[in-house]
C-alpha atoms as a PDB file:
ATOM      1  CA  UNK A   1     -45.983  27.168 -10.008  1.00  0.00           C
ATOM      2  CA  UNK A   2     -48.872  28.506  -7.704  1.00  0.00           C
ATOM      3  CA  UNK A   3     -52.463  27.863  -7.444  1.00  0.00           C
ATOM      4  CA  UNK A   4     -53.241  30.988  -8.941  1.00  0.00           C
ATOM      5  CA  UNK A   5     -51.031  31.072 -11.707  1.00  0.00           C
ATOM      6  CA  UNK A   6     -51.974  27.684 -12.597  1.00  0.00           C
ATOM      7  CA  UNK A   7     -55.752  28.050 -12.538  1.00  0.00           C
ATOM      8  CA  UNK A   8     -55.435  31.460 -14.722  1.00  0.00           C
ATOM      9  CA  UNK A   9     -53.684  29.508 -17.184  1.00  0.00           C
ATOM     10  CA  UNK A  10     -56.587  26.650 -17.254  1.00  0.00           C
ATOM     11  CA  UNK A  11     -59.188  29.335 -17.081  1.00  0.00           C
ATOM     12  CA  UNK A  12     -57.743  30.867 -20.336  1.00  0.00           C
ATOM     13  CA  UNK A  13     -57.564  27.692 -22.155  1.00  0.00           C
ATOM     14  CA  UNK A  14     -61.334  27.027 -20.755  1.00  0.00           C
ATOM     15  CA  UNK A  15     -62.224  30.431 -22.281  1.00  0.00           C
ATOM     16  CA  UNK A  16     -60.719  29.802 -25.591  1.00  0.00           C
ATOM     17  CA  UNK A  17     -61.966  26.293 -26.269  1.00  0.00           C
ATOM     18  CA  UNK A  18     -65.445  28.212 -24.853  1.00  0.00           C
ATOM     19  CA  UNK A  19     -65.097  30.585 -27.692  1.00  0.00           C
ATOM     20  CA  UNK A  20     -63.835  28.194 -30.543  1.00  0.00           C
ATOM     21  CA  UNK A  21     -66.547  25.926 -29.229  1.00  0.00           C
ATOM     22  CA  UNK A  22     -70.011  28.068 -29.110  1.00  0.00           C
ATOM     23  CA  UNK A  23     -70.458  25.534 -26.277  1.00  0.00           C
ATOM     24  CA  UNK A  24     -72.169  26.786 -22.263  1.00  0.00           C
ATOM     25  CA  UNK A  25     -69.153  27.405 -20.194  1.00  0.00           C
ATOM     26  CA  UNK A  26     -70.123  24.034 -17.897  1.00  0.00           C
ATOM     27  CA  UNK A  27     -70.074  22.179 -20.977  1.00  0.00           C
ATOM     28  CA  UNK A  28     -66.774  23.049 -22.552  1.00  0.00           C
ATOM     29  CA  UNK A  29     -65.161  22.742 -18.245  1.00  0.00           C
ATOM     30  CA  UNK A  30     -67.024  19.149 -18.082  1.00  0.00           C
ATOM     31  CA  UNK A  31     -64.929  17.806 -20.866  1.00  0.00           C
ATOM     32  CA  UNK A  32     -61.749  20.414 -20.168  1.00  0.00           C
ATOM     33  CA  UNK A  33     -61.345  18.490 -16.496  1.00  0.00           C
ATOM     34  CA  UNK A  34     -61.937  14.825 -17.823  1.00  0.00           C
ATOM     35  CA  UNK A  35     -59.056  15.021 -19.608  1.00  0.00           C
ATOM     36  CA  UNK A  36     -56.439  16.732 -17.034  1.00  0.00           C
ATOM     37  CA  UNK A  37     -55.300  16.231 -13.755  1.00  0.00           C
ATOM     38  CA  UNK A  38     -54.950  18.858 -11.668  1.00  0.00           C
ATOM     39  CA  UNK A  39     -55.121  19.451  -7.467  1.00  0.00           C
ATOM     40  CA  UNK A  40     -58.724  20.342  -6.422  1.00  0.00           C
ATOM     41  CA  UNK A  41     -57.591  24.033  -5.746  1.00  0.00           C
ATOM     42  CA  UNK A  42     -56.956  24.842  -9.401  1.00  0.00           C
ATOM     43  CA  UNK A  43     -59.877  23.129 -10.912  1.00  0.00           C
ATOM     44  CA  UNK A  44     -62.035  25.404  -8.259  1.00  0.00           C
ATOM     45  CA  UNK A  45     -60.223  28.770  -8.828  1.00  0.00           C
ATOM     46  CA  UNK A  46     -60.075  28.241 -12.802  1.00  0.00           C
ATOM     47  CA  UNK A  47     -64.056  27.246 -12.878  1.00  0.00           C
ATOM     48  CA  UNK A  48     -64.977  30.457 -10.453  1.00  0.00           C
ATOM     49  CA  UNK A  49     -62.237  32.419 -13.152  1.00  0.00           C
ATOM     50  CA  UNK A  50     -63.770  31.086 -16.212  1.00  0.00           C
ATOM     51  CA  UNK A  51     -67.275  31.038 -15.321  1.00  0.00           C
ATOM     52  CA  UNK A  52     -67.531  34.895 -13.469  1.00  0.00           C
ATOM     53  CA  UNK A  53     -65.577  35.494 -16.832  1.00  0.00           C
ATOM     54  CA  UNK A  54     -68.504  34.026 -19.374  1.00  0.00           C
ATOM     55  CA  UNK A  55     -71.074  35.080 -17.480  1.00  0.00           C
ATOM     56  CA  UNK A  56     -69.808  38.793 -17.702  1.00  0.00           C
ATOM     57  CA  UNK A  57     -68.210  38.500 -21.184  1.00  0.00           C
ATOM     58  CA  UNK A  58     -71.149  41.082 -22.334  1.00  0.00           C
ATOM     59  CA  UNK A  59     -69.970  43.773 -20.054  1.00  0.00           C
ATOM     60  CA  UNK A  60     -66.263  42.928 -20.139  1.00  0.00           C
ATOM     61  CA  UNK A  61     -66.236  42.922 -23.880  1.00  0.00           C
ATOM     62  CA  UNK A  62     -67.854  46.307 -24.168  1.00  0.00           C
ATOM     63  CA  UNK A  63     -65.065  47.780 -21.435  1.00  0.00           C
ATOM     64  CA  UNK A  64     -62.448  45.856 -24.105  1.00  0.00           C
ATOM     65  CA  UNK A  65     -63.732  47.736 -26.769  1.00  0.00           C
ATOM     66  CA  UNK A  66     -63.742  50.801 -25.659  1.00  0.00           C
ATOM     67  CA  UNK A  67     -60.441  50.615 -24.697  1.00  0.00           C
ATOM     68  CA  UNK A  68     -59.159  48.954 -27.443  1.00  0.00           C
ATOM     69  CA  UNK A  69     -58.805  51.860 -30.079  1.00  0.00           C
ATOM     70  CA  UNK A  70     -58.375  51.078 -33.488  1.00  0.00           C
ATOM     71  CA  UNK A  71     -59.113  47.430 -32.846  1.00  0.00           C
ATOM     72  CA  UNK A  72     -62.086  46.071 -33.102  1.00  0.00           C
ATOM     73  CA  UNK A  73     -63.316  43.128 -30.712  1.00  0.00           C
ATOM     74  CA  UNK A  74     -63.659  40.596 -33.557  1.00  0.00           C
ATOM     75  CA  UNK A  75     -60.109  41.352 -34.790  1.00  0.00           C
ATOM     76  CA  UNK A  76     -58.394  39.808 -31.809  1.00  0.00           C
ATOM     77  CA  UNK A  77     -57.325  36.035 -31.536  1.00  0.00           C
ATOM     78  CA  UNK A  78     -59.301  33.969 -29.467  1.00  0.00           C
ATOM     79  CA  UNK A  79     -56.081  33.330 -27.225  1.00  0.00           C
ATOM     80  CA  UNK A  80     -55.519  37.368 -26.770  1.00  0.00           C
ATOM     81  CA  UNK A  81     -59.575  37.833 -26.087  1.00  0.00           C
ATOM     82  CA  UNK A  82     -59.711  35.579 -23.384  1.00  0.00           C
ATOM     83  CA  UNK A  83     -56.564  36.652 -22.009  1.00  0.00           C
ATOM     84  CA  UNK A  84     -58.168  40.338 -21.652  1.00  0.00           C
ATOM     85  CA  UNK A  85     -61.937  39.015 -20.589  1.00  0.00           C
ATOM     86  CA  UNK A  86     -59.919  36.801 -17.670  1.00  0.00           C
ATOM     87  CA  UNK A  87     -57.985  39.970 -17.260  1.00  0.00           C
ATOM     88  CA  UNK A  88     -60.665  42.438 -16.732  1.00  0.00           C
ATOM     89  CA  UNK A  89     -62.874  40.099 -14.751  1.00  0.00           C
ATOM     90  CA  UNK A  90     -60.324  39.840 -12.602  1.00  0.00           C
ATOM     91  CA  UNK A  91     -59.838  43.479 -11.946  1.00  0.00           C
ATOM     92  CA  UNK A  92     -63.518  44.013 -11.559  1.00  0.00           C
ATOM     93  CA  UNK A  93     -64.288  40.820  -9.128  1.00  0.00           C
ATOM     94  CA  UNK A  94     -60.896  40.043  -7.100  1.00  0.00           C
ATOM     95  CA  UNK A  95     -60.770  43.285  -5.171  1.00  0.00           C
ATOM     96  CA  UNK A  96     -58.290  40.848  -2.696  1.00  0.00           C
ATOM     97  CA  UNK A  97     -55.555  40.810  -5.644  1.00  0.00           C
ATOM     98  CA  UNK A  98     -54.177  43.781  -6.926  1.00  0.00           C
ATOM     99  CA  UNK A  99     -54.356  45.297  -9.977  1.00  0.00           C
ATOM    100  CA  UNK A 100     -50.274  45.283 -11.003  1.00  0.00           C
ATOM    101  CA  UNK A 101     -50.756  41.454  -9.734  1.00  0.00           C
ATOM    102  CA  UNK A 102     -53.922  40.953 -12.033  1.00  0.00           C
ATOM    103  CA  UNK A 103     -52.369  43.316 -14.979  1.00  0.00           C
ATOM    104  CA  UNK A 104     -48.046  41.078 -14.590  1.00  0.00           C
ATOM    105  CA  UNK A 105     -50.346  37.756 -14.668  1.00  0.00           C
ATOM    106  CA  UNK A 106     -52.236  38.755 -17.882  1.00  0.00           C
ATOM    107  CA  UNK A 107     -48.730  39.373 -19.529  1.00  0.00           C
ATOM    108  CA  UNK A 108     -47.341  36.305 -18.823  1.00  0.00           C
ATOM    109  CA  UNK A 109     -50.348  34.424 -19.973  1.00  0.00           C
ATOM    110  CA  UNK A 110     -49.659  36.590 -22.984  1.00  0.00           C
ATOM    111  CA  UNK A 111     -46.033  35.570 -23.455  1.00  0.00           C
ATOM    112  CA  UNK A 112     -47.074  32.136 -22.773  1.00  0.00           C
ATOM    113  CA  UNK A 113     -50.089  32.100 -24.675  1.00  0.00           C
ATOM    114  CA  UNK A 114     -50.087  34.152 -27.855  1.00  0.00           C
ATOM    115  CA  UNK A 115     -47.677  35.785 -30.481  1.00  0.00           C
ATOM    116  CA  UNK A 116     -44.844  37.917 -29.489  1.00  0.00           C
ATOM    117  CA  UNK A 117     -46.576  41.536 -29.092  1.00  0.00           C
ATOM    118  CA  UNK A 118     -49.361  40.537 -27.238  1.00  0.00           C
ATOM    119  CA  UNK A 119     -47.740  41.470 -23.374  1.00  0.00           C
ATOM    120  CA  UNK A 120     -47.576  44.752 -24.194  1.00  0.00           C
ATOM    121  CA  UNK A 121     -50.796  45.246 -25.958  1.00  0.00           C
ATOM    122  CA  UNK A 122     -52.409  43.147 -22.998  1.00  0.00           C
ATOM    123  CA  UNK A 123     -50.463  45.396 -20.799  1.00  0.00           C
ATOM    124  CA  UNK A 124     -51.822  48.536 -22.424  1.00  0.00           C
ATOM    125  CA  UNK A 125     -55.181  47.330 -22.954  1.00  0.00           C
ATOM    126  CA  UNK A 126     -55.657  46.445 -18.697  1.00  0.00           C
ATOM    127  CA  UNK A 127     -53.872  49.539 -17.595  1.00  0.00           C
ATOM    128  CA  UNK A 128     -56.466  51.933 -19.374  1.00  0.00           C
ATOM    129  CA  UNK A 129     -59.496  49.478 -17.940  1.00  0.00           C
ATOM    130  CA  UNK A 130     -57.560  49.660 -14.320  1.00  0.00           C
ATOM    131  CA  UNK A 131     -57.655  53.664 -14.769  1.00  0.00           C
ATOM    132  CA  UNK A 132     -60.817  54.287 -16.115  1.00  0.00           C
ATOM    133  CA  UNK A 133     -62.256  51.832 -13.334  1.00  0.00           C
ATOM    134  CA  UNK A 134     -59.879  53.705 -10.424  1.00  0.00           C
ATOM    135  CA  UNK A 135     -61.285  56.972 -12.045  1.00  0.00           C
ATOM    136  CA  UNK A 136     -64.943  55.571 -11.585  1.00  0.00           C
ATOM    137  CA  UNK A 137     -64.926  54.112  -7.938  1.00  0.00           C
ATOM    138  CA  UNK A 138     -63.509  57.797  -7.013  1.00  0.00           C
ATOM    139  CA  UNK A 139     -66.048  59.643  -8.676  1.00  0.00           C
ATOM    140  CA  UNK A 140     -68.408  57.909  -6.765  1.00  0.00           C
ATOM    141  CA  UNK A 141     -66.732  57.828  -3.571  1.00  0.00           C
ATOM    142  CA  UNK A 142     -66.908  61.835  -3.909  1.00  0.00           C
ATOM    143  CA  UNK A 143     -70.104  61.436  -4.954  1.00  0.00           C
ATOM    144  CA  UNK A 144     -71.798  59.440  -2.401  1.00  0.00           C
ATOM    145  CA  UNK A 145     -69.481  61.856   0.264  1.00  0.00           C
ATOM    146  CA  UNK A 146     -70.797  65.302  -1.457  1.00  0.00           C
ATOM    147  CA  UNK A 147     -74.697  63.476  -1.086  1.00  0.00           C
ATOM    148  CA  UNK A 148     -73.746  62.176   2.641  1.00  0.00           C
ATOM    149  CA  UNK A 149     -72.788  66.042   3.069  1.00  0.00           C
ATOM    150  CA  UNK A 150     -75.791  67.807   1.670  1.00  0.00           C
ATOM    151  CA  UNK A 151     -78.161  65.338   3.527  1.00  0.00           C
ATOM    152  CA  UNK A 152     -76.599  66.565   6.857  1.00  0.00           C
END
């Protein structure tokens, strides 16, 4: 199993203990990686995953919710919520990993994770965030072209 792989699965159990918990995201890690071994890579990609993810969870969860129609924030398991928060983080922070890559590894934390509809609800969830977000960066790309333009 790869670096990555393994350090999105610890950063979604970090995230879920972090939301059982109520406890600061340094906190809840602290205790997560005194009681696990894993190589120094992981621990550092999970903790940069888990933290960017906690720190944003404001902004990701309103992106969640309007995405998620019918279903309200509140009304997801903790296990599915931190799969999408790691999920969208991801597609808003690691511009180096691409979006199917970011969207396949949310599903198979899914799979892994949670009950047996989850991958495709994660699946559908992400793809609408990865569209809406595509939709935004070209809107201002044209934009900020269209203002380079009229300032000539």
């Amino acid at each position: 199993m790869g670096i990555r792989h393994r350090g999105r699965e610890r950063a979604v159990q970090i995230l879920y203990e972090w939301a059982l918990t109520g406890r600061s995201i340094e906190r809840v890690m602290e205790g997560f990686w005194r009681a696990r071994e894993e190589p120094e890579p992981v621990r550092v990609f999970a903790g940069q995953l888990a933290t960017g993810t906690a720190e944003q969870s404001e902004s990701i969860d309103a992106l969640i919710d309007r995405q998620a129609v019918n279903w309200r924030l509140e009304r997801l398991s903790n296990v599915d919520r931190g799969i999408l928060r790691l999920g969208v983080y991801e597609l808003l922070n690691e511009k180096d990993t691409p979006a199917a890559v970011v969207i396949d590894e949310a599903i198979e934390l899914a799979k892994r994770f949670s009950g047996e509809g989850a991958g495709p609800f994660v699946n559908g969830i992400l793809d609408g965030i990865r569209r809406r977000l595509e939709r935004s960066e070209n809107e201002g790309e044209s934009g900020s072209q269209t203002n380079e333009v009229e300032a000539q």
